[in-house]
N, C-alpha and C. Protein backbone atom coordinates (compact mmCIF):
# COMPACT_ATOMS: atom_id res chain seq x y z
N UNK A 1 16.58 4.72 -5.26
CA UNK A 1 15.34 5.34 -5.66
C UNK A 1 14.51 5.77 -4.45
N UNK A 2 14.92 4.99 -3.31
CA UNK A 2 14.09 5.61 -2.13
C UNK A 2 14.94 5.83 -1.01
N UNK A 3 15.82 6.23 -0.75
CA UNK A 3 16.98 6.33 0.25
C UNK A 3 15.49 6.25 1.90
N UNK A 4 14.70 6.61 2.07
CA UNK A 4 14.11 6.27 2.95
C UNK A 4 13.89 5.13 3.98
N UNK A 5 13.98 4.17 2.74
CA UNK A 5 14.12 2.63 3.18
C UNK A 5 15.42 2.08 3.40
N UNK A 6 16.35 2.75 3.49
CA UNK A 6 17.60 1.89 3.70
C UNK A 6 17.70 1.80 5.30
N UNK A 7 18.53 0.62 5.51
CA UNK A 7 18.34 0.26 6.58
C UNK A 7 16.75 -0.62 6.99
N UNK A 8 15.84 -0.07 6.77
CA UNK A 8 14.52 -0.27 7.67
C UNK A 8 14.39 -1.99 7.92
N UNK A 9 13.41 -2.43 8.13
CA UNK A 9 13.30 -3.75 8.23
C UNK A 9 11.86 -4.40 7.52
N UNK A 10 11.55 -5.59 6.64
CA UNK A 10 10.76 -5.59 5.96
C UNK A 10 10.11 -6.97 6.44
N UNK A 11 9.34 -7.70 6.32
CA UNK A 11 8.99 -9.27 6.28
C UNK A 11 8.18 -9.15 5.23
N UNK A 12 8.86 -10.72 4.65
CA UNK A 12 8.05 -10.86 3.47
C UNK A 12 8.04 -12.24 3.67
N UNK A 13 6.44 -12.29 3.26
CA UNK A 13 5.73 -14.18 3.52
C UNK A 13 6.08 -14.53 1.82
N UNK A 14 5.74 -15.87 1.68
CA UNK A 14 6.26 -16.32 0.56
C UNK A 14 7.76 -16.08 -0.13
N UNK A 15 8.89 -15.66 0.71
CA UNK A 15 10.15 -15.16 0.14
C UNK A 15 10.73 -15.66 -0.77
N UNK A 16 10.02 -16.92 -1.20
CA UNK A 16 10.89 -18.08 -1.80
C UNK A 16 10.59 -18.34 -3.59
N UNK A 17 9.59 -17.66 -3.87
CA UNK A 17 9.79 -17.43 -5.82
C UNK A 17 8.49 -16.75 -5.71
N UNK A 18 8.46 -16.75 -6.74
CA UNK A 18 7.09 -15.59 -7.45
C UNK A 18 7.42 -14.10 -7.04
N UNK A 19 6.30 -13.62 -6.66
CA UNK A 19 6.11 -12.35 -6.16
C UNK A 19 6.75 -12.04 -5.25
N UNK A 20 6.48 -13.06 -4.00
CA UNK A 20 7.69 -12.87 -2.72
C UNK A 20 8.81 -12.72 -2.99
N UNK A 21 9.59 -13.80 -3.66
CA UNK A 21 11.01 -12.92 -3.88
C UNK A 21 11.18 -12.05 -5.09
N UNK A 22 10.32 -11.71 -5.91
CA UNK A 22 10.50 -10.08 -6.37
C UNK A 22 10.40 -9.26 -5.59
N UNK A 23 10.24 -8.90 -4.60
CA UNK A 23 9.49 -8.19 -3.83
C UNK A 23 10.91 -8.34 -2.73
N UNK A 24 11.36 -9.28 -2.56
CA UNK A 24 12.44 -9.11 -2.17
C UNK A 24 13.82 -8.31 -2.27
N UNK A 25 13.89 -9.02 -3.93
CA UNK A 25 14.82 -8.68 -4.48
C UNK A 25 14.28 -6.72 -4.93
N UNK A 26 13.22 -6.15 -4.85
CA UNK A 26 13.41 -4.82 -4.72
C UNK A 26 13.39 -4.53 -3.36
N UNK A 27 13.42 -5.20 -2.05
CA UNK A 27 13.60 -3.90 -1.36
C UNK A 27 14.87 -4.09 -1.14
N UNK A 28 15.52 -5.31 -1.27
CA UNK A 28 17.26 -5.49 -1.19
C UNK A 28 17.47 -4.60 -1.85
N UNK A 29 17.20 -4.30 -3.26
CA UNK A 29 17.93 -3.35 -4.18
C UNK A 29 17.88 -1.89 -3.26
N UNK A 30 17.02 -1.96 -1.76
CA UNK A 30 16.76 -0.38 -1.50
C UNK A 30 17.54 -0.28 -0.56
N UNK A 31 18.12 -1.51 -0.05
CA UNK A 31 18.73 -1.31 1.20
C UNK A 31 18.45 -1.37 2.51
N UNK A 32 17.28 -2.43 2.79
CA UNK A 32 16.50 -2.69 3.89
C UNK A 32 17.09 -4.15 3.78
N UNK A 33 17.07 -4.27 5.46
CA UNK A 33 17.33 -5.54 5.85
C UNK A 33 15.90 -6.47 6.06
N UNK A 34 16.17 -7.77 5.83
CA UNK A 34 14.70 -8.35 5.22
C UNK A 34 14.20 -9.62 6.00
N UNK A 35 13.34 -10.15 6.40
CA UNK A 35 13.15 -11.04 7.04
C UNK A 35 12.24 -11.47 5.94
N UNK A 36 12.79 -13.17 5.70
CA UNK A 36 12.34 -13.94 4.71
C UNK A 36 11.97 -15.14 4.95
N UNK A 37 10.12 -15.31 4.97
CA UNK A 37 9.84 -16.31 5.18
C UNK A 37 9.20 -17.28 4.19
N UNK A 38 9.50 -18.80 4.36
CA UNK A 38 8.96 -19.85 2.99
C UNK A 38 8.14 -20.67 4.20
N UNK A 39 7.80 -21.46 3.37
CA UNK A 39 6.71 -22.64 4.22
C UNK A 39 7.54 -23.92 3.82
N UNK A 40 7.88 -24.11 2.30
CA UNK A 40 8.22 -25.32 2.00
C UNK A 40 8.98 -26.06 0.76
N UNK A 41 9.31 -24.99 0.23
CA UNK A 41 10.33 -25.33 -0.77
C UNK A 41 11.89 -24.63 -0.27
N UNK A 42 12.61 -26.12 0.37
CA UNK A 42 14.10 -25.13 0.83
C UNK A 42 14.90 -25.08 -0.47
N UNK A 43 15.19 -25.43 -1.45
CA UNK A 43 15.53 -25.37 -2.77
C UNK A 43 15.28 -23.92 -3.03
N UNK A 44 14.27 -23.34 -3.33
CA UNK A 44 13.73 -21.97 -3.85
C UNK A 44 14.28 -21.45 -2.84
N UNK A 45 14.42 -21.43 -1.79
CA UNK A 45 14.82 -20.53 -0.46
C UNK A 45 16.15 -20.46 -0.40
N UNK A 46 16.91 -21.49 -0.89
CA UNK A 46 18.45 -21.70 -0.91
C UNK A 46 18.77 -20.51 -2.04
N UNK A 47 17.91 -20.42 -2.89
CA UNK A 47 17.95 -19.55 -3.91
C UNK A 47 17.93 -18.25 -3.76
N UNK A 48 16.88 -18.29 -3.40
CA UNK A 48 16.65 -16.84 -2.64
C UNK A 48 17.68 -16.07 -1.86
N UNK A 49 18.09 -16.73 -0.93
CA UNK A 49 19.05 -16.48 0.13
C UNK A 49 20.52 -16.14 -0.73
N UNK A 50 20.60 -16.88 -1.58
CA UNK A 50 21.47 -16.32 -3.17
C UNK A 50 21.89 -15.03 -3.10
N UNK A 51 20.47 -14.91 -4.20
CA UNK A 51 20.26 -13.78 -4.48
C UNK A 51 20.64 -12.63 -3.25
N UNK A 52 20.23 -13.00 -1.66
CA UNK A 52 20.43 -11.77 -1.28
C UNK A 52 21.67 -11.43 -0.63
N UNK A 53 22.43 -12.45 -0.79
CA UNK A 53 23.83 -12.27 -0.98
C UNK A 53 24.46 -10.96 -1.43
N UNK A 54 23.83 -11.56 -3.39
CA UNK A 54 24.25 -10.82 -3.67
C UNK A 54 24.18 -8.76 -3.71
N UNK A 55 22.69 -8.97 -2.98
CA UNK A 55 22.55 -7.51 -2.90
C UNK A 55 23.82 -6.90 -1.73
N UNK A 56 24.13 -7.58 -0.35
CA UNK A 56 24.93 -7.62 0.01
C UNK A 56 24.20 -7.01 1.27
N UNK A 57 22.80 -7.33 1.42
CA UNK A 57 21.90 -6.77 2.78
C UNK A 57 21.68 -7.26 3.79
N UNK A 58 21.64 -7.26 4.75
CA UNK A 58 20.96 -8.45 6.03
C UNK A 58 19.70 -8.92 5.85
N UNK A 59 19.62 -10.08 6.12
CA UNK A 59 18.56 -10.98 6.10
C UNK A 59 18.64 -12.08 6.85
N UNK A 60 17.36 -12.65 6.97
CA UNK A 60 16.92 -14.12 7.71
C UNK A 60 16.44 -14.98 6.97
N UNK A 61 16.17 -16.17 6.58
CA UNK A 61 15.25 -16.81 6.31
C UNK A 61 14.81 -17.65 7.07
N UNK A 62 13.40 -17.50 7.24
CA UNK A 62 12.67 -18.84 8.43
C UNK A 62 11.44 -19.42 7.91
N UNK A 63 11.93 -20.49 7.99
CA UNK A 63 10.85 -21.66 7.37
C UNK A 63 9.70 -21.65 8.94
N UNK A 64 8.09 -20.77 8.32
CA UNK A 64 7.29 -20.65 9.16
C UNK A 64 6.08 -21.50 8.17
N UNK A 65 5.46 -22.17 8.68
CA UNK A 65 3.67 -22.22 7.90
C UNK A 65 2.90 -21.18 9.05
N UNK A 66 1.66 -21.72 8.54
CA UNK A 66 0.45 -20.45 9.11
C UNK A 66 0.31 -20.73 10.25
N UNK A 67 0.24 -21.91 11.25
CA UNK A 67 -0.17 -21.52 12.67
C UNK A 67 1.69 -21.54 13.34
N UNK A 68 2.63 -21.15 12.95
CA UNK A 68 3.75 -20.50 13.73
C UNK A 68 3.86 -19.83 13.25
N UNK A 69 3.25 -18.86 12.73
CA UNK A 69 3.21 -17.58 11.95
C UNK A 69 3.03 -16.71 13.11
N UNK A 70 2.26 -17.08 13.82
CA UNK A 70 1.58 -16.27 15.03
C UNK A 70 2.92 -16.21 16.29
N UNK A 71 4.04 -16.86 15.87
CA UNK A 71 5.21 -16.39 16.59
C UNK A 71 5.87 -15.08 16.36
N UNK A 72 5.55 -15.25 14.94
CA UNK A 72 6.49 -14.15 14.44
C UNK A 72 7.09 -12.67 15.16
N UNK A 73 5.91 -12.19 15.84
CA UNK A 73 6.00 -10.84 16.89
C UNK A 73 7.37 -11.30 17.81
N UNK A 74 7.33 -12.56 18.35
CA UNK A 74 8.17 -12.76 19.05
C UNK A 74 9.64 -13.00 18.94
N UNK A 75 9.84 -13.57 17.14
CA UNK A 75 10.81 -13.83 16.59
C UNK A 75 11.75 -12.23 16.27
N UNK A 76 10.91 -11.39 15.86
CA UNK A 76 11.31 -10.44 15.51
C UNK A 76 11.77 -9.71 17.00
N UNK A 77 11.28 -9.52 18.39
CA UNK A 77 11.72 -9.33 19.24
C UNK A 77 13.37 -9.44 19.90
N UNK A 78 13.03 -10.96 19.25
CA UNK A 78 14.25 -11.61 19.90
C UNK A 78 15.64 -11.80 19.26
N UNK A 79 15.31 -11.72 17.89
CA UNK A 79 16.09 -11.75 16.97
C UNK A 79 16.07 -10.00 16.24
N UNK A 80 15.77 -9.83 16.40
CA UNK A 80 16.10 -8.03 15.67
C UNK A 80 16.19 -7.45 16.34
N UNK A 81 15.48 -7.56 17.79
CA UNK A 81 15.11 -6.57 18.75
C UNK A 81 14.67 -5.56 18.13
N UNK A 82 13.45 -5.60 17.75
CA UNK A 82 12.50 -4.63 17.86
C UNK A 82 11.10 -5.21 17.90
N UNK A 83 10.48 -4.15 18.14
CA UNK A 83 8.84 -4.78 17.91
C UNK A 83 8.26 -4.70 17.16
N UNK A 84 7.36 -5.70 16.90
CA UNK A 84 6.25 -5.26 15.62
C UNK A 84 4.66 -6.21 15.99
N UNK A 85 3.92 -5.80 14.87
CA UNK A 85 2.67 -6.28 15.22
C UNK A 85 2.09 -6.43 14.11
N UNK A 86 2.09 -8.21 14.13
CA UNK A 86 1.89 -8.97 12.99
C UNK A 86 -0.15 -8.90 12.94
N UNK A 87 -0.14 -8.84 11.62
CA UNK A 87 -1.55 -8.77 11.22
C UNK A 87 -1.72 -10.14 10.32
N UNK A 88 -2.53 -11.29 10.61
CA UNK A 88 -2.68 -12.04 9.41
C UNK A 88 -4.09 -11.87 9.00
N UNK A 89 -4.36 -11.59 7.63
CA UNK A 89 -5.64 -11.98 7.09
C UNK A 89 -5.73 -13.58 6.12
C-alpha cells in the first residue's frame, strides 16, 4: 500500500502489545525494518518478535525504560549505522 516505506527504518516505543505492536505489525506489513522497543514485559516481546518473524522483516528488540532511552541515538548509530535524532516528550 505504500511501496515508499519499504526498506526504511522505524522505532517504535512500547513494541510489545497494544498500539505499539499494531503499529508494528503495519509497518512490517510495509516492509520497513523496525526497531522494537519494551520496558518490561519479555513475554509480550517474545511475542512480538513472533509475529515479526512472520512478516519476514528485519528487526531488533531492546528492552530500554526512559532514562536509557536517551541512548538510543547512539544505539541506532552503532547498530544500523545510521543517524537519527531522538525527540522524547
Amino acid at each position: 500500500m505504500y511501496p515508499e516505506l519499504k526498506g526504511k527504518v522505524a522505532l517504535i516505543t512500547g513494541a510489545s502489545k497494544g498500539i505499539g505492536r499494531g503499529i508494528a505489525e503495519k509497518l512490517a506489513s510495509e516492509g520497513m525494518r523496525l526497531i522494537l522497543n519494551y520496558s518490561s514485559d519479555e513475554t509480550a516481546a517474545r511475542e512480538t518478535a513472533d509475529l515479526m518473524e512472520g512478516y519476514g522483516v528485519s528487526y531488533q528488540m531492546i528492552k530500554l525504560t526512559y532514562p536509557s532511552q536517551k541512548l538510543l541515538p547512539t544505539f541506532f548509530g552503532k547498530h544500523w549505522r545510521i543517524s537519527a535524532k531522538l525527540i522524547l516528550s
